[in-house]
N, C-alpha and C. Protein backbone atom coordinates (compact mmCIF):
# COMPACT_ATOMS: atom_id res chain seq x y z
N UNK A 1 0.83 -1.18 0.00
CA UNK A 1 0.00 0.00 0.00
C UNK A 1 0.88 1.26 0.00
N UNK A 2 1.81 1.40 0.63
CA UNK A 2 2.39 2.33 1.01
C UNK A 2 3.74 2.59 -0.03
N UNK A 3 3.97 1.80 -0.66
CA UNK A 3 5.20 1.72 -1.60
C UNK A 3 4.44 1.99 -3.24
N UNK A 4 3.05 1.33 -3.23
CA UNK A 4 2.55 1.94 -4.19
C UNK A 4 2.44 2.97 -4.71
N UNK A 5 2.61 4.02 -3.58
CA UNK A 5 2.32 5.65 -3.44
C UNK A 5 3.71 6.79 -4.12
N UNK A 6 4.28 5.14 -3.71
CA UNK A 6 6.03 6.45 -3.87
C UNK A 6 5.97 6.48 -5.45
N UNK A 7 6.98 7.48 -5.55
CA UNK A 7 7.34 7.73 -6.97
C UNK A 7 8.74 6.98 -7.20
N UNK A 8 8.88 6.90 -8.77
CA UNK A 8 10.11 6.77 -9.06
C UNK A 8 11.18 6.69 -8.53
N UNK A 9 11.63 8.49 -7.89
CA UNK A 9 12.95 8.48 -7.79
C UNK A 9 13.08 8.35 -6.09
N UNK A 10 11.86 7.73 -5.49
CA UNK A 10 11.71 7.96 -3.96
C UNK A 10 11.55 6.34 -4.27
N UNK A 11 11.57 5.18 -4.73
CA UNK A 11 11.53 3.82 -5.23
C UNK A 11 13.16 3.56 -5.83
N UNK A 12 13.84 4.59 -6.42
CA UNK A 12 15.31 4.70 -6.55
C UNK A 12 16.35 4.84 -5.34
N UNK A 13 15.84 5.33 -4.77
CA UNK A 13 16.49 6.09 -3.72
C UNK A 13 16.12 5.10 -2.56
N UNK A 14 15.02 4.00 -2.34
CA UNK A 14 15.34 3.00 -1.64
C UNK A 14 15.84 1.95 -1.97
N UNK A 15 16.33 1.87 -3.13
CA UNK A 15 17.10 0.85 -3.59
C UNK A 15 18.61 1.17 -3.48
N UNK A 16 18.40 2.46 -3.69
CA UNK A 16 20.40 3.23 -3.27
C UNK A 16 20.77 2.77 -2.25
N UNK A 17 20.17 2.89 -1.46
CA UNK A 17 19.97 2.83 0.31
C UNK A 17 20.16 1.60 0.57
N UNK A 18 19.19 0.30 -0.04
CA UNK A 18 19.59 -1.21 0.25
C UNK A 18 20.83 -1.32 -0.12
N UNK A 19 21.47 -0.80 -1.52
CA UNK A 19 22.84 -1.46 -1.71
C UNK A 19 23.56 -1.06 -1.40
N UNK A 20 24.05 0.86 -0.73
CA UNK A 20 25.08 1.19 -0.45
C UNK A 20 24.98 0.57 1.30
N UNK A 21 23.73 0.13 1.97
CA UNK A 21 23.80 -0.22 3.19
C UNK A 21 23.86 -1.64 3.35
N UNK A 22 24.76 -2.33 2.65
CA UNK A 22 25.08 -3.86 2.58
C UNK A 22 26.16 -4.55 2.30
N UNK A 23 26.73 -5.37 2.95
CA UNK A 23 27.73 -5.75 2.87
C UNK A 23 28.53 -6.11 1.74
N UNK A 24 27.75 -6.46 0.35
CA UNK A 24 28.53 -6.67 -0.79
C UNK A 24 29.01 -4.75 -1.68
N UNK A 25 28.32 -3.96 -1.39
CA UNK A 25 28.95 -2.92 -1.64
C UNK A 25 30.04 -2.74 -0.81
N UNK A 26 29.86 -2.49 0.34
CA UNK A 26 31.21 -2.84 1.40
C UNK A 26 32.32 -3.38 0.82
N UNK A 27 32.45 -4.67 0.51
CA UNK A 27 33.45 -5.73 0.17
C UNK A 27 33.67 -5.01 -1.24
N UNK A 28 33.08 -4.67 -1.91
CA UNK A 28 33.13 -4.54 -3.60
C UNK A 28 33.77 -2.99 -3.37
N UNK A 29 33.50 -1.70 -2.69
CA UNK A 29 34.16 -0.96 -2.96
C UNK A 29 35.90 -1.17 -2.32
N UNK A 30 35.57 -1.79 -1.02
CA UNK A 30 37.32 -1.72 -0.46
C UNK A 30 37.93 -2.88 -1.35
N UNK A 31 37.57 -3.73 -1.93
CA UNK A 31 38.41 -4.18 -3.15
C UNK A 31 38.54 -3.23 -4.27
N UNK A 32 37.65 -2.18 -4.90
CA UNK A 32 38.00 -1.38 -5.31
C UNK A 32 39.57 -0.44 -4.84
N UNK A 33 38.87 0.42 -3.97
CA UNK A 33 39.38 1.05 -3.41
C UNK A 33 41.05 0.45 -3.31
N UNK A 34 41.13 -0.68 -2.55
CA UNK A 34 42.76 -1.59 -2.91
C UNK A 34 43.56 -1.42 -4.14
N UNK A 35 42.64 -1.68 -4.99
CA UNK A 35 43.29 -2.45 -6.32
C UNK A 35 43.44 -0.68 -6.80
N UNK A 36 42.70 0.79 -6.70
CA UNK A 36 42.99 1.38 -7.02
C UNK A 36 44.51 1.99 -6.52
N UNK A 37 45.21 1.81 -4.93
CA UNK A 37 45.77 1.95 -4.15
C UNK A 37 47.11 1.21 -4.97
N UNK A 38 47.20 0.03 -5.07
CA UNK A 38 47.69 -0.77 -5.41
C UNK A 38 48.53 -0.22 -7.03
N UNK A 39 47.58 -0.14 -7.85
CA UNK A 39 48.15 0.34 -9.27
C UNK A 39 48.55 1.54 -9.06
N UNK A 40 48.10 2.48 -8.39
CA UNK A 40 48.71 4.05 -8.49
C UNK A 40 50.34 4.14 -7.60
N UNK A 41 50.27 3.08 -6.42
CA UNK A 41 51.31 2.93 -6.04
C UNK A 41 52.58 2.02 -6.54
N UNK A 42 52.03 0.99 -7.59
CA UNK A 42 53.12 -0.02 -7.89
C UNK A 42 53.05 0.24 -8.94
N UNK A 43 52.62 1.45 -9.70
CA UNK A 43 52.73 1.48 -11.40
C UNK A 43 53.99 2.89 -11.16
N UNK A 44 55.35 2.05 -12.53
CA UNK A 44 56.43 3.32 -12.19
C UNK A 44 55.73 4.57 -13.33
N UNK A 45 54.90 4.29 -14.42
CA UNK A 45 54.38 5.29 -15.19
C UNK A 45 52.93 5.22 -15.13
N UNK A 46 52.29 6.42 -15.58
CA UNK A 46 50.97 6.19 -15.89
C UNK A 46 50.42 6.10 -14.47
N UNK A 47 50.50 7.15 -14.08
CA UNK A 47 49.97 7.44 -11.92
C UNK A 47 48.97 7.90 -12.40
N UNK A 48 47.32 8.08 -12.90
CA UNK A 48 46.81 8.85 -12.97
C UNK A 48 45.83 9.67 -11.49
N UNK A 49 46.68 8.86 -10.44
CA UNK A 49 46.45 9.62 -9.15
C UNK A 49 47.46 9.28 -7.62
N UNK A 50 48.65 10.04 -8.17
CA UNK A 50 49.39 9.67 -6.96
C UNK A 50 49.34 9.72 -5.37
N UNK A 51 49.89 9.26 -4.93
CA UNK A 51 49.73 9.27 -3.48
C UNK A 51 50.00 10.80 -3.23
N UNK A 52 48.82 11.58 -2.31
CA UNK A 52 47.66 11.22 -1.34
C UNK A 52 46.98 10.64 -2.11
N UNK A 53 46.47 10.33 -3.08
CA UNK A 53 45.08 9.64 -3.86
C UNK A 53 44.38 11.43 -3.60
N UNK A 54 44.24 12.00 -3.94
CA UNK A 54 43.12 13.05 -3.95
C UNK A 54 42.57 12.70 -5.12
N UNK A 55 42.31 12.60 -5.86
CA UNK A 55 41.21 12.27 -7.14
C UNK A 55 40.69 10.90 -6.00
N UNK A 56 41.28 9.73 -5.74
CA UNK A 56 40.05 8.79 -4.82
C UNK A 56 39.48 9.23 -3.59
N UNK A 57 39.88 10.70 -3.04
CA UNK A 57 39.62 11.08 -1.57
C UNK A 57 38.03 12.26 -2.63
N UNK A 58 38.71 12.61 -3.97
CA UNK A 58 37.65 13.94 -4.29
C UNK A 58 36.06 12.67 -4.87
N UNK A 59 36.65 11.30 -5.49
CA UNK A 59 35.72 10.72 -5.57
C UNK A 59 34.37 10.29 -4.32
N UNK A 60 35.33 9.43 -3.45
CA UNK A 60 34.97 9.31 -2.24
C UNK A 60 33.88 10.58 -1.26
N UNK A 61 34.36 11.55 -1.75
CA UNK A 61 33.58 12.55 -1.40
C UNK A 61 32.62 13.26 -1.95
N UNK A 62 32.53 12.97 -3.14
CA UNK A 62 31.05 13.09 -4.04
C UNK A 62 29.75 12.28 -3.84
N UNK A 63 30.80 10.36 -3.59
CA UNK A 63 29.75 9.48 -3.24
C UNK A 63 28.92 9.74 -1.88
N UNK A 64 29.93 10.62 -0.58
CA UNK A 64 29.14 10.29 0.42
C UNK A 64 28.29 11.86 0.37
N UNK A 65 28.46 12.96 -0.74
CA UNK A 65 27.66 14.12 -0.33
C UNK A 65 26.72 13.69 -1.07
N UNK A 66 26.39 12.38 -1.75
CA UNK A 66 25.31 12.36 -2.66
C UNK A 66 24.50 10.87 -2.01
N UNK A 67 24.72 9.80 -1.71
CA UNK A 67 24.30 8.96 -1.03
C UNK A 67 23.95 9.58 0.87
N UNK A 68 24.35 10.26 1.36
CA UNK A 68 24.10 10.75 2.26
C UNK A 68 22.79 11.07 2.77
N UNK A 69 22.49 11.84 2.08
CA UNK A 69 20.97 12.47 1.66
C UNK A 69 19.48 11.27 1.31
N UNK A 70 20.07 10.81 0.22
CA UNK A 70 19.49 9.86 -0.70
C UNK A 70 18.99 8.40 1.07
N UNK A 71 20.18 8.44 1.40
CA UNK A 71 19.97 7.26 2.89
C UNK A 71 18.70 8.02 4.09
N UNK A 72 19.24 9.45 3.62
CA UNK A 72 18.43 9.68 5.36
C UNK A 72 17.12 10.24 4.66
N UNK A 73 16.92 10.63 3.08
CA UNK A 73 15.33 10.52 2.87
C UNK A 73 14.41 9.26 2.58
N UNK A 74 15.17 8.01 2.35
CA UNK A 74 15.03 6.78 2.64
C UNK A 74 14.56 6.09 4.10
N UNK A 75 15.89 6.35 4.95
CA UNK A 75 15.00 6.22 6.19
C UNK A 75 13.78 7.57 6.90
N UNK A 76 13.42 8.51 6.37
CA UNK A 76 12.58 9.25 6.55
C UNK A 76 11.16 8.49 6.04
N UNK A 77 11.21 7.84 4.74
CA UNK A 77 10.21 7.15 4.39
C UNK A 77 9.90 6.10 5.29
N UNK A 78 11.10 5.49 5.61
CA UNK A 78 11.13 4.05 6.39
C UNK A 78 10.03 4.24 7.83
N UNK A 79 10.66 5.41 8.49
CA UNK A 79 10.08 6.18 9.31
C UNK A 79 8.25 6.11 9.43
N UNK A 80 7.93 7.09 7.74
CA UNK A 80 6.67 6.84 8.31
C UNK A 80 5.98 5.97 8.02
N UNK A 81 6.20 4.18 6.95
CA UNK A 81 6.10 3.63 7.14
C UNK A 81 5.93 2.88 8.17
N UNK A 82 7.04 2.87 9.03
CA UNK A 82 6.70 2.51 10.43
C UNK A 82 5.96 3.20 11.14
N UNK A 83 5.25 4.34 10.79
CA UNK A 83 4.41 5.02 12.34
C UNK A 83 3.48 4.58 11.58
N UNK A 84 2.98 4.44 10.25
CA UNK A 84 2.09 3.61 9.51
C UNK A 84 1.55 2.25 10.19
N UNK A 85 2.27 1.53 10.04
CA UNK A 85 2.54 0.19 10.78
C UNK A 85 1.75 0.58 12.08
N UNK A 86 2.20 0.93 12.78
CA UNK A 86 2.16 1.26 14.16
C UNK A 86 0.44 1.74 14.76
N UNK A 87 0.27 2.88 13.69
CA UNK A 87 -0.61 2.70 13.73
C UNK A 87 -1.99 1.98 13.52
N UNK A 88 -2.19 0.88 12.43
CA UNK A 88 -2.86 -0.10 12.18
C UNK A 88 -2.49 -0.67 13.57
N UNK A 89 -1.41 -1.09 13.49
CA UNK A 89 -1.43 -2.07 14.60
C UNK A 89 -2.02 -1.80 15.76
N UNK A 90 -2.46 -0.73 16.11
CA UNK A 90 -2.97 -0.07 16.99
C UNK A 90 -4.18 -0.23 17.33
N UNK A 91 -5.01 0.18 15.95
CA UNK A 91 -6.56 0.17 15.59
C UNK A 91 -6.61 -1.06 15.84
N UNK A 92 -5.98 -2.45 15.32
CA UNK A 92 -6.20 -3.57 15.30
C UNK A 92 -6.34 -4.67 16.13
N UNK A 93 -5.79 -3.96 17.90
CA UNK A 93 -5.31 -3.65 18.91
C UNK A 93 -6.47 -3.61 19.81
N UNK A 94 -7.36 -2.90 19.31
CA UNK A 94 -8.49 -2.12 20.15
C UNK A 94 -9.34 -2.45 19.80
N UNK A 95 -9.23 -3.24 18.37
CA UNK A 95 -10.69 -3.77 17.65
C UNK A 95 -10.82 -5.51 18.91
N UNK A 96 -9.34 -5.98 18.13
CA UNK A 96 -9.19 -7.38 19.48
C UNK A 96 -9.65 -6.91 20.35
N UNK A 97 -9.08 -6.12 21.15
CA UNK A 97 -9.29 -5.97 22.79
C UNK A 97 -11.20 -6.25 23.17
N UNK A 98 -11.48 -4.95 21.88
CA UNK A 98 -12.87 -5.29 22.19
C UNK A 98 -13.63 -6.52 21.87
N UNK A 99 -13.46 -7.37 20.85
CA UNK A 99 -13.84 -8.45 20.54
C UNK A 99 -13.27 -9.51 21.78
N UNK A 100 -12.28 -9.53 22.55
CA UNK A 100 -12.19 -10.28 23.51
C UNK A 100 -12.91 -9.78 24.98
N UNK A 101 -13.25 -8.69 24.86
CA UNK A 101 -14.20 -8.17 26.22
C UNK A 101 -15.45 -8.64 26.00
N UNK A 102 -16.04 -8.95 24.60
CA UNK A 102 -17.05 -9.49 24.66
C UNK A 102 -17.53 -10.60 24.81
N UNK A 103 -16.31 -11.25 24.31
CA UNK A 103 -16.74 -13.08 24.41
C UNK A 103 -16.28 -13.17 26.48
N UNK A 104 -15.24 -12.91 27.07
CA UNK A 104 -15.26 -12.59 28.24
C UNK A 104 -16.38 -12.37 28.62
N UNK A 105 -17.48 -11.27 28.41
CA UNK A 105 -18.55 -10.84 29.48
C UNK A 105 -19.12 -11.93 28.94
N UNK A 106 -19.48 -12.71 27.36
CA UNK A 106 -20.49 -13.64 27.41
C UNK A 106 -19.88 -15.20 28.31
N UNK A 107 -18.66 -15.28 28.52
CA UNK A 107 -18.36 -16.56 29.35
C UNK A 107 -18.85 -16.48 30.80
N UNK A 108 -18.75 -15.07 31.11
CA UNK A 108 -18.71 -14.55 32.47
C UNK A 108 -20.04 -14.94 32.98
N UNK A 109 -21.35 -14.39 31.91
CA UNK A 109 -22.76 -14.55 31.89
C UNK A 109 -22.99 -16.49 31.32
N UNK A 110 -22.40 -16.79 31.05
CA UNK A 110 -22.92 -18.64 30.90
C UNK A 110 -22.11 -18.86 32.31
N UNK A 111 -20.88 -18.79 32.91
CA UNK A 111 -20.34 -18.78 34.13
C UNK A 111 -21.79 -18.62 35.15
N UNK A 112 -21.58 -17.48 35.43
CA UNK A 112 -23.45 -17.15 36.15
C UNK A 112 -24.82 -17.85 36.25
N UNK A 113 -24.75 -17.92 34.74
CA UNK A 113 -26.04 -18.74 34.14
C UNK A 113 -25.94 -20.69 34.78
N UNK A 114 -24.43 -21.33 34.25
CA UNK A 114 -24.07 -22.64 34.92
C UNK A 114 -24.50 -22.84 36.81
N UNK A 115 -23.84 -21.72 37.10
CA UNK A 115 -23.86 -21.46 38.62
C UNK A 115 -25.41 -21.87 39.23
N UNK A 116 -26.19 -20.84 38.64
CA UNK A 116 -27.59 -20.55 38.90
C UNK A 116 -28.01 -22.41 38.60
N UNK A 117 -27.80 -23.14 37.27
CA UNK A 117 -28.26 -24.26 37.49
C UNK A 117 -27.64 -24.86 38.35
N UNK A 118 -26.77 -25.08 38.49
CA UNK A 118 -25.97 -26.67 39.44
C UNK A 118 -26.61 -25.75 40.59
N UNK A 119 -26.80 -24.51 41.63
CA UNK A 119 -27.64 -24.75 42.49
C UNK A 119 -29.01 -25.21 42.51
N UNK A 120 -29.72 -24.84 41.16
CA UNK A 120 -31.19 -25.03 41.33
C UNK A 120 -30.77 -26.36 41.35
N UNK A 121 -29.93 -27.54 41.08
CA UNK A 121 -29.61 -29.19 40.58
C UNK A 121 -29.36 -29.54 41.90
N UNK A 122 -28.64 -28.87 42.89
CA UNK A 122 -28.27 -29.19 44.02
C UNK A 122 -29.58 -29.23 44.96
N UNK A 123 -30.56 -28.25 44.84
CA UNK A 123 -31.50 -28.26 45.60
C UNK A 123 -32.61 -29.54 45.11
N UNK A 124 -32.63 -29.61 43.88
CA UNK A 124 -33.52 -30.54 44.12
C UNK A 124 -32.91 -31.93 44.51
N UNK A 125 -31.66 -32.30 44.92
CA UNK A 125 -31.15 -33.14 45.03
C UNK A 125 -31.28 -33.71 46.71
N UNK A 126 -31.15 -32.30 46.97
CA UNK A 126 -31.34 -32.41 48.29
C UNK A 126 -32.87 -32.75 49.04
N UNK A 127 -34.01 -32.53 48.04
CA UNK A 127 -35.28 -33.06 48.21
C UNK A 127 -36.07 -31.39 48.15
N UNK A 128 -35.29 -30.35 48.21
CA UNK A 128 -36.06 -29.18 48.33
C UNK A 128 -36.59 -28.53 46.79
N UNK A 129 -37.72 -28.40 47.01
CA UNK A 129 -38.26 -28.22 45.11
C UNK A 129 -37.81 -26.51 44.77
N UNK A 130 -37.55 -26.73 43.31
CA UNK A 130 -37.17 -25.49 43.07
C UNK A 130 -38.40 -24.58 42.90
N UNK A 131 -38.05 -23.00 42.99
CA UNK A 131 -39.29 -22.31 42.11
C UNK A 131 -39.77 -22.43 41.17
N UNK A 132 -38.95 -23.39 40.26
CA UNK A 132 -39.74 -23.62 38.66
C UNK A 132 -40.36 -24.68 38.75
N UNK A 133 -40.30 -25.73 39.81
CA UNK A 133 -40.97 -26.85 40.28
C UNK A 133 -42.25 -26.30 40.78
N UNK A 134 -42.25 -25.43 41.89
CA UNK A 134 -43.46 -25.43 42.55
C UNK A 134 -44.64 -24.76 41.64
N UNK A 135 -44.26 -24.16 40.58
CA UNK A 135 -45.45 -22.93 39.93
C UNK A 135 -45.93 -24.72 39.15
């Protein structure tokens, strides 16, 4: 219901969010990240970014001013999804509650109702006639 509603780039942007928040991006960029480390440092020509790495520090810093955002309007959705949630669950909550107060008062009233016979059962047992006997 609630995912139906989103648009496009708010359906993009939770998919950014699943993959930059998962462990195979993890593993896949710091193998990146290595192998870029690796060639700029063990290549004697052709550095196209020597140590400091600033071209991988200016990259690195595009990805997180742009995924940054993209994560925390993601979990903003997530958010009211969940007060979504929360709330059904709520209503759903109170609908039970009341549907179990009722079968309760009706056990409560056959409880009562049982009572009332096994004494009227007891009395006539005992030889004393009930009121529905004597009329």
């Amino acid at each position: 219901m609630f995912t139906e509603q989103m648009s496009p780039a708010q359906r993009a942007a939770d998919i950014l969010a699943a993959a930059v928040g998962s462990w195979k991006f993890i593993v896949v960029q710091s193998v990146f990240l290595i192998a870029w480390v690796i060639l700029n440092v063990a290549a004697w020509a052709n550095r196209w970014d020597p140590y400091p790495f600033i071209l991988m520090n200016l990259a690195l810093s595009l990805q997180a001013a742009y995924t940054a955002p993209i994560i925390l309007m993601s979990q903003n959705r997530q958010a009211d999804r969940d007060r979504l949630e929360a709330h059904n669950d709520y209503e759903l909550n109170k609908k039970s509650e009341t549907e179990i107060r009722a079968v309760l008062d009706h056990l409560a009233a056959q409880d009562r109702a049982l009572a009332e016979i096994h004494t009227l059962l007891g009395g006539l047992r005992d030889g004393r006639s009930s009121p529905a006997v004597r009329g």
